[in-house]
C-alpha atoms as a PDB file:
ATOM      1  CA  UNK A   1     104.039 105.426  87.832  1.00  0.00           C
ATOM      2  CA  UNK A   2     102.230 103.747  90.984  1.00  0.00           C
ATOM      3  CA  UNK A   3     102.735 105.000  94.416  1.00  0.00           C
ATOM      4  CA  UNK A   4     103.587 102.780  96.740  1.00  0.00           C
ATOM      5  CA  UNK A   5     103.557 103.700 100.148  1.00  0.00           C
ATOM      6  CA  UNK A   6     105.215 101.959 103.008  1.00  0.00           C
ATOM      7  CA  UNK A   7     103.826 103.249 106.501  1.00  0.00           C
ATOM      8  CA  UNK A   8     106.506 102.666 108.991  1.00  0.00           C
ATOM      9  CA  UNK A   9     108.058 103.318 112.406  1.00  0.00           C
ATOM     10  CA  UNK A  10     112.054 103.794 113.124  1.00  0.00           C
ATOM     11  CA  UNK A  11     111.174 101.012 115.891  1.00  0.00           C
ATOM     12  CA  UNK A  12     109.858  98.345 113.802  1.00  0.00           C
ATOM     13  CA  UNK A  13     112.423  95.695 112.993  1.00  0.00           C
ATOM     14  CA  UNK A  14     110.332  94.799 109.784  1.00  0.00           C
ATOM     15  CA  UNK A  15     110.039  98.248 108.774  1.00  0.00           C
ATOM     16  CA  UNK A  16     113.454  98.724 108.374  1.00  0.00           C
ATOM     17  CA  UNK A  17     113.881  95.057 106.550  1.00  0.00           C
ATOM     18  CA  UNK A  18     110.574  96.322 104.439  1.00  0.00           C
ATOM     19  CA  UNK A  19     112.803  99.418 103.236  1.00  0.00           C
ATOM     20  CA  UNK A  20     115.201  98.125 102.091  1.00  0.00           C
ATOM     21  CA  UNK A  21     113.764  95.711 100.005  1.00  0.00           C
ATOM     22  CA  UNK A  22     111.644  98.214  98.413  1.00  0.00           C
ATOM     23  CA  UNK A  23     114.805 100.660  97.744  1.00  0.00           C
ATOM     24  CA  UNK A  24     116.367  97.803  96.143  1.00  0.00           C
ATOM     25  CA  UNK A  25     113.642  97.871  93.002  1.00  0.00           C
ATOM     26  CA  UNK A  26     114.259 101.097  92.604  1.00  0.00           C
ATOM     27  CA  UNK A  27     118.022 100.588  92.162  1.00  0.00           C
ATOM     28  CA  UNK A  28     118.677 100.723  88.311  1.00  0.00           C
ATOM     29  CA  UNK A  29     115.043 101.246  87.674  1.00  0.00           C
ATOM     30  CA  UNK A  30     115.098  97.667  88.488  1.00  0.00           C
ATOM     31  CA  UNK A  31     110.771  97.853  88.962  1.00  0.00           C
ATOM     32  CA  UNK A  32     110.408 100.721  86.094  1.00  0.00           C
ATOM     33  CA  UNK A  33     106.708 101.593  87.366  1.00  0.00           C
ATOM     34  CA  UNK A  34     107.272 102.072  91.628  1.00  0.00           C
ATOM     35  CA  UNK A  35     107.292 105.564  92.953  1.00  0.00           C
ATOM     36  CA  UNK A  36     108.398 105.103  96.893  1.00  0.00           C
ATOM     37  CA  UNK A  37     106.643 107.202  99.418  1.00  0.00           C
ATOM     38  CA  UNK A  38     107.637 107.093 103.054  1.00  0.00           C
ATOM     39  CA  UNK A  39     104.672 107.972 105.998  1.00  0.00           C
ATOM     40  CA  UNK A  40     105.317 108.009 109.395  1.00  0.00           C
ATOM     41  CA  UNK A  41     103.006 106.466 111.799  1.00  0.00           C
ATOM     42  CA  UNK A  42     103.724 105.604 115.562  1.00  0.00           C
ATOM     43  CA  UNK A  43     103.246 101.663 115.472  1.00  0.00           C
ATOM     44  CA  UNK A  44     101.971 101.708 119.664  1.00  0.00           C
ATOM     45  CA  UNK A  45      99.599 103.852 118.250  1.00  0.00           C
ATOM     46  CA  UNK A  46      98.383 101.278 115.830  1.00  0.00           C
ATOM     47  CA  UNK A  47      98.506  98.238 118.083  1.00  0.00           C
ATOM     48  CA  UNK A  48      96.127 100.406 120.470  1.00  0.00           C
ATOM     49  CA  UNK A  49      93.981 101.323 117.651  1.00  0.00           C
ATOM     50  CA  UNK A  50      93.713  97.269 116.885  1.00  0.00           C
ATOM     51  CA  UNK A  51      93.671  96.079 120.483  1.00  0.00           C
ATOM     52  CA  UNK A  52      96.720  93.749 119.139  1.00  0.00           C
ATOM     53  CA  UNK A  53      99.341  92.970 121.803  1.00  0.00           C
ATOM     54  CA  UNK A  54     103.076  93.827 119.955  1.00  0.00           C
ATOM     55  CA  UNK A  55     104.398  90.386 119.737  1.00  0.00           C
ATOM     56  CA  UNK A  56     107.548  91.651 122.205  1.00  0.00           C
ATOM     57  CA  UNK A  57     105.540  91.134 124.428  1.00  0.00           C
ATOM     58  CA  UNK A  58     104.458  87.708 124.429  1.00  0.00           C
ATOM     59  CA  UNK A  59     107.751  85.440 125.721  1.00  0.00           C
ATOM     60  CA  UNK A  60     107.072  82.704 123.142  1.00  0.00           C
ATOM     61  CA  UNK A  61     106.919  85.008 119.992  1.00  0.00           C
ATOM     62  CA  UNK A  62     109.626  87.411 121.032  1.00  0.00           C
ATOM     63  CA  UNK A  63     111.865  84.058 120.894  1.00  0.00           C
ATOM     64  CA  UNK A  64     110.717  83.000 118.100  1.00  0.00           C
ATOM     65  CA  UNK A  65     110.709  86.686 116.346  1.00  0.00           C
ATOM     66  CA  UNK A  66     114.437  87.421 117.841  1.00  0.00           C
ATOM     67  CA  UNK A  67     115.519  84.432 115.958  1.00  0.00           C
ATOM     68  CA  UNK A  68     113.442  85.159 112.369  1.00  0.00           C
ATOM     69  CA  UNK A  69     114.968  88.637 112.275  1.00  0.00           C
ATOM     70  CA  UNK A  70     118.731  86.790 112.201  1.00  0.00           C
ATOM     71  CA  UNK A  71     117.854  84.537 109.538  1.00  0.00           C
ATOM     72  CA  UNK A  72     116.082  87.365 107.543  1.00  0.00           C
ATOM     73  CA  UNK A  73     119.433  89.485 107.944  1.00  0.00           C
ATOM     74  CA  UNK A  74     121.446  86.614 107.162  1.00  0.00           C
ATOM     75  CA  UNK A  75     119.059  85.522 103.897  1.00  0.00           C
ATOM     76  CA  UNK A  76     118.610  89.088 102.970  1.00  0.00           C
ATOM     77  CA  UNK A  77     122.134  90.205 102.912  1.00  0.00           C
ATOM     78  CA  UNK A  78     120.783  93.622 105.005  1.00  0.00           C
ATOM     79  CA  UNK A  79     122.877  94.126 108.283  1.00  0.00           C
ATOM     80  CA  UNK A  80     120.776  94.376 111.244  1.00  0.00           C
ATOM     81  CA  UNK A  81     121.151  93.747 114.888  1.00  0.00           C
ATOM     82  CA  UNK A  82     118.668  94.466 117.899  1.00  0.00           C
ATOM     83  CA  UNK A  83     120.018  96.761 120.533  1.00  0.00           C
ATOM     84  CA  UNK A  84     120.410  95.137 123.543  1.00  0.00           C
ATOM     85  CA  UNK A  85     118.095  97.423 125.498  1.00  0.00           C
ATOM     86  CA  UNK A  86     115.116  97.015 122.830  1.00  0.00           C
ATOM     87  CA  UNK A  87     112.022  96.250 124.612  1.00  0.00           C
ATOM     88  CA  UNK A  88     113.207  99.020 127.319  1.00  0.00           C
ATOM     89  CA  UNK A  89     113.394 101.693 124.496  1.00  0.00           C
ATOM     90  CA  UNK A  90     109.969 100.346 122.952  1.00  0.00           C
ATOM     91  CA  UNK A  91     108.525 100.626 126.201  1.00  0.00           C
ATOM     92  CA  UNK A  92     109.573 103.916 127.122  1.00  0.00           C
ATOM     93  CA  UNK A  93     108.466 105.372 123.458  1.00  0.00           C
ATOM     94  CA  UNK A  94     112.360 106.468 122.959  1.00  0.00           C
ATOM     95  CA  UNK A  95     112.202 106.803 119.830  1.00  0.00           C
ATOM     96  CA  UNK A  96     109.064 109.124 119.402  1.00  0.00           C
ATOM     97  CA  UNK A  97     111.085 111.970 118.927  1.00  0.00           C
ATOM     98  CA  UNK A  98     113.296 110.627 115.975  1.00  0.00           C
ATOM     99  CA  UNK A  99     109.671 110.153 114.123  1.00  0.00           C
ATOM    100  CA  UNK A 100     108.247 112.852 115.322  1.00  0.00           C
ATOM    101  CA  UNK A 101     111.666 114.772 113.661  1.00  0.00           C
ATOM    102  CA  UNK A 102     110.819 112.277 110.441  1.00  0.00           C
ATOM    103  CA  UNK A 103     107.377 113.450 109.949  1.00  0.00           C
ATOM    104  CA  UNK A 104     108.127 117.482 110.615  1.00  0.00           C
ATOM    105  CA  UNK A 105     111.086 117.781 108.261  1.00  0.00           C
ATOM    106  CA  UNK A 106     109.201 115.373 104.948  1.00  0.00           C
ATOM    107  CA  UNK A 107     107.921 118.633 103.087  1.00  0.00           C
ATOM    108  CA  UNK A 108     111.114 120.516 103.834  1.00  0.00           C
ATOM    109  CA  UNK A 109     113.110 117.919 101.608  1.00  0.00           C
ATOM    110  CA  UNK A 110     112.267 116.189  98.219  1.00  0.00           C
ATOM    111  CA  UNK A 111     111.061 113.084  98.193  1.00  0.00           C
ATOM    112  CA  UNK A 112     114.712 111.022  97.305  1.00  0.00           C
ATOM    113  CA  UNK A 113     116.404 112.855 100.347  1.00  0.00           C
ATOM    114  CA  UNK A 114     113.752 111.848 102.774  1.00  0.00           C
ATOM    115  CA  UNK A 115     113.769 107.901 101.535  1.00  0.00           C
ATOM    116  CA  UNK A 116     117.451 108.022 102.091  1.00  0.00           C
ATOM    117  CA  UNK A 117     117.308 109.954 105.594  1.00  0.00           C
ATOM    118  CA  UNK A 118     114.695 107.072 106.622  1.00  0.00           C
ATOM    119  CA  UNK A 119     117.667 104.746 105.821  1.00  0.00           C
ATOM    120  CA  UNK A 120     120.258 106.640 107.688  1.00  0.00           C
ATOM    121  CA  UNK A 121     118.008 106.694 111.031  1.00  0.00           C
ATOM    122  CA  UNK A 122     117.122 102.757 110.294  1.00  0.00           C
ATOM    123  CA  UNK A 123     120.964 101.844 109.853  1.00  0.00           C
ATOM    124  CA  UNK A 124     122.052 104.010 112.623  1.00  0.00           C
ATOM    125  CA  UNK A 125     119.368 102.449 115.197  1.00  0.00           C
ATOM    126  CA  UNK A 126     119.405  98.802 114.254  1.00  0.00           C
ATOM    127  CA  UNK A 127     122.980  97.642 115.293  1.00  0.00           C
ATOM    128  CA  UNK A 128     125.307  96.399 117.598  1.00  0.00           C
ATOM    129  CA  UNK A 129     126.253 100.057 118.746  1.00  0.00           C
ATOM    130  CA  UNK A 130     123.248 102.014 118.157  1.00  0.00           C
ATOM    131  CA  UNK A 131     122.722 105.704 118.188  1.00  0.00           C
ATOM    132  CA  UNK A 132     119.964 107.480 119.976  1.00  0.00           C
ATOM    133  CA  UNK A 133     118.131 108.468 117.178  1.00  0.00           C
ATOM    134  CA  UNK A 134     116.328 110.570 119.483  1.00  0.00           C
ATOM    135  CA  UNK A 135     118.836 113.166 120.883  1.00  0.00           C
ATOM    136  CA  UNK A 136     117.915 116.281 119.042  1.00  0.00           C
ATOM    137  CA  UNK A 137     122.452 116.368 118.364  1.00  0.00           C
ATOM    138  CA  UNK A 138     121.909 113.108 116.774  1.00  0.00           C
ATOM    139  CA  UNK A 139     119.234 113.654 114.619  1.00  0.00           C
ATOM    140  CA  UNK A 140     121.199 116.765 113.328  1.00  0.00           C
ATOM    141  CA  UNK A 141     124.269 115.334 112.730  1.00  0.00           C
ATOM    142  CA  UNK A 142     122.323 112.369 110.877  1.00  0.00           C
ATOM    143  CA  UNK A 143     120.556 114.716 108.651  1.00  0.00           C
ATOM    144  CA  UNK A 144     123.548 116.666 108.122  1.00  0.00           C
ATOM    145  CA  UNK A 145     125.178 113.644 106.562  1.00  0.00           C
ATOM    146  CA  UNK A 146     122.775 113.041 104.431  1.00  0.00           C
ATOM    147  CA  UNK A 147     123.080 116.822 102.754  1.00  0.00           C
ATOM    148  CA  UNK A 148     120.203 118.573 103.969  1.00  0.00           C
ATOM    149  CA  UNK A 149     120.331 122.097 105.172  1.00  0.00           C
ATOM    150  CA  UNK A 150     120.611 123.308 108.606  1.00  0.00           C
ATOM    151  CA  UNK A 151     118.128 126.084 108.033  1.00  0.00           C
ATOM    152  CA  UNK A 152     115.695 122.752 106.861  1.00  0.00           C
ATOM    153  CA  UNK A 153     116.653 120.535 110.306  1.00  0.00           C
ATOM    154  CA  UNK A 154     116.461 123.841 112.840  1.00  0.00           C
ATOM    155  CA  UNK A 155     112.451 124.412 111.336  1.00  0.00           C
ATOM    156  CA  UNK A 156     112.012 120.451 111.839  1.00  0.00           C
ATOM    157  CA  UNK A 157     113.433 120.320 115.358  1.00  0.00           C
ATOM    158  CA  UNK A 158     111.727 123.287 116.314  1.00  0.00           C
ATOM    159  CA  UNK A 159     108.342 121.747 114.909  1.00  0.00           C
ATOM    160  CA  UNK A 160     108.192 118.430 115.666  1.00  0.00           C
ATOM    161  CA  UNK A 161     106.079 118.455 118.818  1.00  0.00           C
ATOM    162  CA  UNK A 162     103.531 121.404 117.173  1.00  0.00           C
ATOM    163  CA  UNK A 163      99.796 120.550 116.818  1.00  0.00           C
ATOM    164  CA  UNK A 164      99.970 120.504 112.528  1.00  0.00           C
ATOM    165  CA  UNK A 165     102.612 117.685 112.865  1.00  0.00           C
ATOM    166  CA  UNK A 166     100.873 116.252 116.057  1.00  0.00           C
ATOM    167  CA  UNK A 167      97.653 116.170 113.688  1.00  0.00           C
ATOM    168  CA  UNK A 168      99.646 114.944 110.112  1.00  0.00           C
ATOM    169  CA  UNK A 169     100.913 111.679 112.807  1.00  0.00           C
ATOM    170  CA  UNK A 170      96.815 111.421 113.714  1.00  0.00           C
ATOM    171  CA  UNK A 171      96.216 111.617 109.945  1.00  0.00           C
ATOM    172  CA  UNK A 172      98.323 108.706 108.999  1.00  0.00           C
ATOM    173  CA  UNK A 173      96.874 106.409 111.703  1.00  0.00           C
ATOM    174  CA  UNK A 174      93.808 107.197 110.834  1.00  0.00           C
ATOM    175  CA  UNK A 175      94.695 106.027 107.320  1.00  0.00           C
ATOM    176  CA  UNK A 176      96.321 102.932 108.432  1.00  0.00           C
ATOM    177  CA  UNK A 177      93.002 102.665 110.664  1.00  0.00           C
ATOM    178  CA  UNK A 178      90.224 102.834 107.938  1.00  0.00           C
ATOM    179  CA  UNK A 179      93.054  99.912 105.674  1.00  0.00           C
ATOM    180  CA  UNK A 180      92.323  97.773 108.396  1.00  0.00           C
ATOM    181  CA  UNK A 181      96.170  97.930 110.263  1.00  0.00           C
ATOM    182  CA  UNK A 182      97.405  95.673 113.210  1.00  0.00           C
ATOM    183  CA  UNK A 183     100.570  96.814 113.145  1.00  0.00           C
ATOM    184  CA  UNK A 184     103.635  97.927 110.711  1.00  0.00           C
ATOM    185  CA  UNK A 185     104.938  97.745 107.822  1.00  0.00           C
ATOM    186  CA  UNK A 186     102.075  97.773 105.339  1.00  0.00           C
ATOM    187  CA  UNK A 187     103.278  98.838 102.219  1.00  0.00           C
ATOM    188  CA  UNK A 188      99.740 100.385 100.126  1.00  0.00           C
ATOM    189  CA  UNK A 189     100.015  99.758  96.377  1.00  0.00           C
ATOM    190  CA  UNK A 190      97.901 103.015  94.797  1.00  0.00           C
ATOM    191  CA  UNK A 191      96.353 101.078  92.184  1.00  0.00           C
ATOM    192  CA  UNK A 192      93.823 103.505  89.652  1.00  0.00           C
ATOM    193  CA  UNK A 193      90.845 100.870  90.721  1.00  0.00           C
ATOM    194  CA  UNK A 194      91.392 100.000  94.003  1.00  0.00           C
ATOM    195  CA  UNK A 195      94.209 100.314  96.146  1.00  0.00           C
ATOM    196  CA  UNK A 196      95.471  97.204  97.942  1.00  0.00           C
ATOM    197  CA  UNK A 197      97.630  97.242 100.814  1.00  0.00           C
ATOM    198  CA  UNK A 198     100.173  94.194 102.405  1.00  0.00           C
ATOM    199  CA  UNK A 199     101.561  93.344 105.935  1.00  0.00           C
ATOM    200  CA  UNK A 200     105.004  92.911 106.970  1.00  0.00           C
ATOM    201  CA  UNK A 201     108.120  92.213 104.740  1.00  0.00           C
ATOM    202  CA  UNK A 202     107.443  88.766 102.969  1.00  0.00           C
ATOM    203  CA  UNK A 203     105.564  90.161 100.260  1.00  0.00           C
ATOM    204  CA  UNK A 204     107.530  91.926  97.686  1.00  0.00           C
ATOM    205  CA  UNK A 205     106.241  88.960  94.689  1.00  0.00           C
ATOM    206  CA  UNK A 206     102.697  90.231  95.652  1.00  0.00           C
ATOM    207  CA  UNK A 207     103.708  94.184  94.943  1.00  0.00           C
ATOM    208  CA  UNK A 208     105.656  93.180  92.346  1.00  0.00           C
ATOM    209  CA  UNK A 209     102.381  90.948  90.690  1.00  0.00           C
ATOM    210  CA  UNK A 210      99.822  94.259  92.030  1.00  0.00           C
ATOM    211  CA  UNK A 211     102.459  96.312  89.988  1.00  0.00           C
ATOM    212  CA  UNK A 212     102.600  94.280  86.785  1.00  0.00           C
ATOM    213  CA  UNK A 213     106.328  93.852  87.094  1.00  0.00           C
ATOM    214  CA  UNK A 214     108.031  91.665  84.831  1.00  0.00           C
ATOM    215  CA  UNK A 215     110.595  91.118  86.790  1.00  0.00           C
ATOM    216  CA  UNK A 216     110.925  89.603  89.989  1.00  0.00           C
ATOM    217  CA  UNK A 217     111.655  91.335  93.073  1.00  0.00           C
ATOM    218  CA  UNK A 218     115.301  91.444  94.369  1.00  0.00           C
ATOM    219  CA  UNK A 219     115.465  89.342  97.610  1.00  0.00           C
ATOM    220  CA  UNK A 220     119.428  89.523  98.137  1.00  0.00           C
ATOM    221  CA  UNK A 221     122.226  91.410  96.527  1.00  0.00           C
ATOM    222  CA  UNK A 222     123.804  90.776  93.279  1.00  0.00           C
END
């Protein structure tokens, strides 16, 4: 098996479009050699780290990028929806906490609980009546739903905003750093000879071809 490992942020609309399209391979076994691992990284954090301006915030592209994200629901078949107060909750780091949360609770849970948890925060943020993903009740009740224990998600809460997570979130930058990141998703394929890594969520053929996949990936549902 072949890590893969998508670096993301529960405020990145292409994260959450990047997701799911890598859960879906793993649906059936559909791509047989794919192991999925999540890592948290604050994406502000990489911009700075770049000197790259997030594309909110230049009028023209946040036009243009409000309008891709409909068609890429629409062609994808994976409901999304921007809340209406995005760039306010971007620019007030809202959703730091929810990460933060994320990143403490990973090695409390095994690794097919925390893939699905990611998708519970994703769904639960990107819609027409979004949760905040950030109140410490809400990111309880989420993880409840999902299974997990309550002596798990009381460690995590009380955790989250300790120096060893502070430093694991440093870690991962720093890894998306030395890659080369601008900004998030990149998904890195853990190849034996050298790992390769891709941006955004337009390039499942490419992990599928890094992979050796015979099949191709699935871009909508059956």
């Amino acid at each position: 098996m072949t890590i893969v490992e998508l670096f993301y942020d529960i405020i990145s609309p292409f994260s959450r479009f990047q997701y799911e399209l890598l859960m879906r391979q793993l649906v059936g076994h559909h791509w047989k050699t794919m192991q999925l691992k999540m890592t948290p990284v604050m994406i502000r954090e990489v911009f700075a780290s770049a000197e790259n301006m997030p594309p909110g915030m230049n009028p023209s592209k946040a036009i243009y990028l409000n309008r891709d994200l409909k068609r890429l629901s629409d062609f994808h078949q994976i409901p999304f929806s921007l809340p209406k107060d995005f760039m306010q909750i971007a620019i007030e780091f809202k959703t730091d906490p929810a990460l933060q949360f994320l990143s403490a609770i990973q090695p409390h849970i095994d690794e097919a609980s925390y893939n699905r948890l990611v998708g519970i925060f994703f769904q639960n943020f990107f819609t027409k009546n979004p949760a905040e993903i950030w109140n410490p009740d809400v990111m309880r009740q989420l993880t409840a739903d999902v299974g997990i224990s309550s002596e798990s998600i009381d460690k995590s809460l009380n955790t989250m905003t300790n120096d060893e997570n502070r430093k694991k979130l440093e870690k991962n930058l720093e890894t998306v750093k030395n890659l080369g990141g601008f900004g998030l998703p990149i998904t890195l394929i853990h190849l034996p000879d050298k790992p390769q890594w891709v941006f955004g969520s337009d390039r499942m053929h490419i992990i599928g071809h890094l992979l050796n996949e015979t099949k191709p990936p699935i871009l909508r549902k059956e």
